[in-house]
N, C-alpha and C. Protein backbone atom coordinates (compact mmCIF):
# COMPACT_ATOMS: atom_id res chain seq x y z
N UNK A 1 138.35 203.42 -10.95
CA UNK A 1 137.13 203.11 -10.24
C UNK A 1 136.06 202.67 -11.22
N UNK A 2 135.45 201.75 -10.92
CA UNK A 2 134.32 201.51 -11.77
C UNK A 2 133.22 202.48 -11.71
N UNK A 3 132.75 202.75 -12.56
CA UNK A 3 131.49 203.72 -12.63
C UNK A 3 130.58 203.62 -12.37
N UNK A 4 129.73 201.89 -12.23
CA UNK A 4 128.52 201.35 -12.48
C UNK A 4 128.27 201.63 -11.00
N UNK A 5 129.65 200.84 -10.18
CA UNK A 5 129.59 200.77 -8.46
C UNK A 5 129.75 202.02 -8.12
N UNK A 6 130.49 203.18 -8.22
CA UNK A 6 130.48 204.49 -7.65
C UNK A 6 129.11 205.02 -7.88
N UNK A 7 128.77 204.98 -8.89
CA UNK A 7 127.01 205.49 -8.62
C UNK A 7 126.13 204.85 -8.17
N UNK A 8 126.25 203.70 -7.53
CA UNK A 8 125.67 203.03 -6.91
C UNK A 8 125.78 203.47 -5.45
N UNK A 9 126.86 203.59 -5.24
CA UNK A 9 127.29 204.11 -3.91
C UNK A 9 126.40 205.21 -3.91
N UNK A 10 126.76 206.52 -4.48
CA UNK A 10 126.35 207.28 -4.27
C UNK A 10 124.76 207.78 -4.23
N UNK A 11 124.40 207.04 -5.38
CA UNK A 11 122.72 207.04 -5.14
C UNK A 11 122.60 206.60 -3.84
N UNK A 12 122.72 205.52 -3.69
CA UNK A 12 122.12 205.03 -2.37
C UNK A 12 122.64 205.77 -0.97
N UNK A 13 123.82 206.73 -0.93
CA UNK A 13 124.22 207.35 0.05
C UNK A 13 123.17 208.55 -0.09
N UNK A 14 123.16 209.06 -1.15
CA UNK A 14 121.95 210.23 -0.46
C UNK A 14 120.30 209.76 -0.71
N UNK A 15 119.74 208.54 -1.05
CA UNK A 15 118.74 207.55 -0.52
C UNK A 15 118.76 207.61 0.83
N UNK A 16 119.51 207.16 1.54
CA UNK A 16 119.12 206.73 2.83
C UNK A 16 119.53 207.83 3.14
N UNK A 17 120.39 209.14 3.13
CA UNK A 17 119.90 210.38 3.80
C UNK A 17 118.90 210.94 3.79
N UNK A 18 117.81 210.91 2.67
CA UNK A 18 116.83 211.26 2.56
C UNK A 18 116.21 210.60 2.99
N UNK A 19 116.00 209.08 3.39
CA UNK A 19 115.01 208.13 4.42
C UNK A 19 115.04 208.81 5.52
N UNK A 20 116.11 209.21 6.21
CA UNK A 20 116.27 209.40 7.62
C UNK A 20 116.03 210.84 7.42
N UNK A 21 115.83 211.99 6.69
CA UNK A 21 115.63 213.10 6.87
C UNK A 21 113.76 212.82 7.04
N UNK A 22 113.56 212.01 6.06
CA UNK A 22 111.95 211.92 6.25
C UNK A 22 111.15 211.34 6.92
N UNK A 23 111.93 210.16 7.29
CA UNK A 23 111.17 209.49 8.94
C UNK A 23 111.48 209.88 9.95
N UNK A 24 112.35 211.05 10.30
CA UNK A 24 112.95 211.72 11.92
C UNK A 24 112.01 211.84 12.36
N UNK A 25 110.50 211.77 12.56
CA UNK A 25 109.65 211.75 13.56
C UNK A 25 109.41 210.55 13.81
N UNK A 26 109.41 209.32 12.97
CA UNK A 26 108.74 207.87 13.79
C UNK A 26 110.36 207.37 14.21
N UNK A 27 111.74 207.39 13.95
CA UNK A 27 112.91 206.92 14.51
C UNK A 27 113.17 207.88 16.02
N UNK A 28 113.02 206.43 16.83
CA UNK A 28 113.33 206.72 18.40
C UNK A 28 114.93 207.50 18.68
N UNK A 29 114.67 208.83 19.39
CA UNK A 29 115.67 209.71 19.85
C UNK A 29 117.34 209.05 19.67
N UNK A 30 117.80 208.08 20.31
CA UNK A 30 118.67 207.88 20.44
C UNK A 30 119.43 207.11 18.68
N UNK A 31 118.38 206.05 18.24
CA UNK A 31 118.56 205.66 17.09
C UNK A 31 119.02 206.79 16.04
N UNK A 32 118.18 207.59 16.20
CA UNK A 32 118.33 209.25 15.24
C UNK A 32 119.10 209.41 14.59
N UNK A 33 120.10 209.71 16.18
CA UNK A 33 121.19 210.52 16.51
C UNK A 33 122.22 209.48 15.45
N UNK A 34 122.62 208.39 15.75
CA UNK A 34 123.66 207.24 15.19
C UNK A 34 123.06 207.49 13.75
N UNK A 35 122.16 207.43 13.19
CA UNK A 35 121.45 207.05 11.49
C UNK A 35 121.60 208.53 10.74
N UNK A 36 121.43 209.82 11.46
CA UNK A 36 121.62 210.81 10.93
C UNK A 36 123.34 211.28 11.06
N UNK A 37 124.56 210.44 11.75
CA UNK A 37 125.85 210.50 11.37
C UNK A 37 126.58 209.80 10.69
N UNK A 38 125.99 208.74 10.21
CA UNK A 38 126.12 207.77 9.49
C UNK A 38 125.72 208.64 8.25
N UNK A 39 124.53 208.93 8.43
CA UNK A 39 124.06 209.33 7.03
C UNK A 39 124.79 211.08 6.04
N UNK A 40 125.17 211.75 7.38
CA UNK A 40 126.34 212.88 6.99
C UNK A 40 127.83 212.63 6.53
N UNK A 41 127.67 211.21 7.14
CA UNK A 41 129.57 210.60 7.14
C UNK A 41 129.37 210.47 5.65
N UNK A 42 128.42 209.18 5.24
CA UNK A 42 128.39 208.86 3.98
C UNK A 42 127.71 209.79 2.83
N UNK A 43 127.19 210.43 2.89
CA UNK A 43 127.05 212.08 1.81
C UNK A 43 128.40 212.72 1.95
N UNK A 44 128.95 212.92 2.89
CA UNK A 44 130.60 213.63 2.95
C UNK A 44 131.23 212.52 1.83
N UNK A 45 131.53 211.24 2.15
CA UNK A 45 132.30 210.52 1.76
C UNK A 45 131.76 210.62 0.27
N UNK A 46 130.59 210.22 -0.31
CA UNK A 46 130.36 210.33 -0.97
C UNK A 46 130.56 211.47 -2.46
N UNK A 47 130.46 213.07 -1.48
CA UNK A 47 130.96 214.01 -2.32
C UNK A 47 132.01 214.42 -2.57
N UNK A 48 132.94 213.46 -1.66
CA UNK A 48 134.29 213.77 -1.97
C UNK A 48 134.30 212.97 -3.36
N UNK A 49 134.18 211.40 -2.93
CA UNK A 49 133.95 210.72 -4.19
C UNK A 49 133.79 211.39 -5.63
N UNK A 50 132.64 212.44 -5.99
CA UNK A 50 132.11 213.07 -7.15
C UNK A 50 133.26 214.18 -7.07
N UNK A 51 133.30 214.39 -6.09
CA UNK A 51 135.14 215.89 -6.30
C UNK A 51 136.22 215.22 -7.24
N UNK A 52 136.38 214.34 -6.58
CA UNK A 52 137.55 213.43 -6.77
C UNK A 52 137.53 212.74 -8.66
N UNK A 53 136.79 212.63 -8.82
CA UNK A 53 136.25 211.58 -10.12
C UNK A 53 136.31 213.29 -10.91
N UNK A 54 135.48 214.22 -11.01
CA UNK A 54 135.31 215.58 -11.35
C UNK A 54 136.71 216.00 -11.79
N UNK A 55 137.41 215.97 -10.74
CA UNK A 55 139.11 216.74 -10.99
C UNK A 55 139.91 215.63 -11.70
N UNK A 56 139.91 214.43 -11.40
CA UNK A 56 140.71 213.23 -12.70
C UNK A 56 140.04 213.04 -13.83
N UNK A 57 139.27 213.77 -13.90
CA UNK A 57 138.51 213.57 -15.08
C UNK A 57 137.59 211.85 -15.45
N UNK A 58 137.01 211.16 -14.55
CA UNK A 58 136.96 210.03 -14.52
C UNK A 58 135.63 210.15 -14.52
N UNK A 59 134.40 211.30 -14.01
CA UNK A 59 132.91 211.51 -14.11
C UNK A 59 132.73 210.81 -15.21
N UNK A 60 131.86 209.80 -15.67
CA UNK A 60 131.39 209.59 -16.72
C UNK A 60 131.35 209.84 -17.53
């Protein structure tokens, strides 16, 4: 895996979890709901990612 792009990924996966944790009052009810599972899918995906890299020894 390249390193430059996996942390790219990952910054920006818990970026925009933290957008949507901090605008949940101006994002309309239904929008929310879709942007805050999106945003759990990709932090999951993501920390598997850092598990994964961690145990092959591939972390930076």
């Amino acid at each position: 895996m390249d390193s430059g792009t996996t942390l790219a990924f990952i910054i920006s996966c818990f970026c925009f979890a933290g957008v949507v944790v901090l605008s949940r009052n101006s994002i309309r009810q239904p929008l929310r709901r879709y942007l805050a599972t999106a945003a759990i899918v990709m932090v999951t995906i993501s920390f598997l990612i850092m598990l994964y890299l961690i145990f092959t020894g591939q972390f930076m």
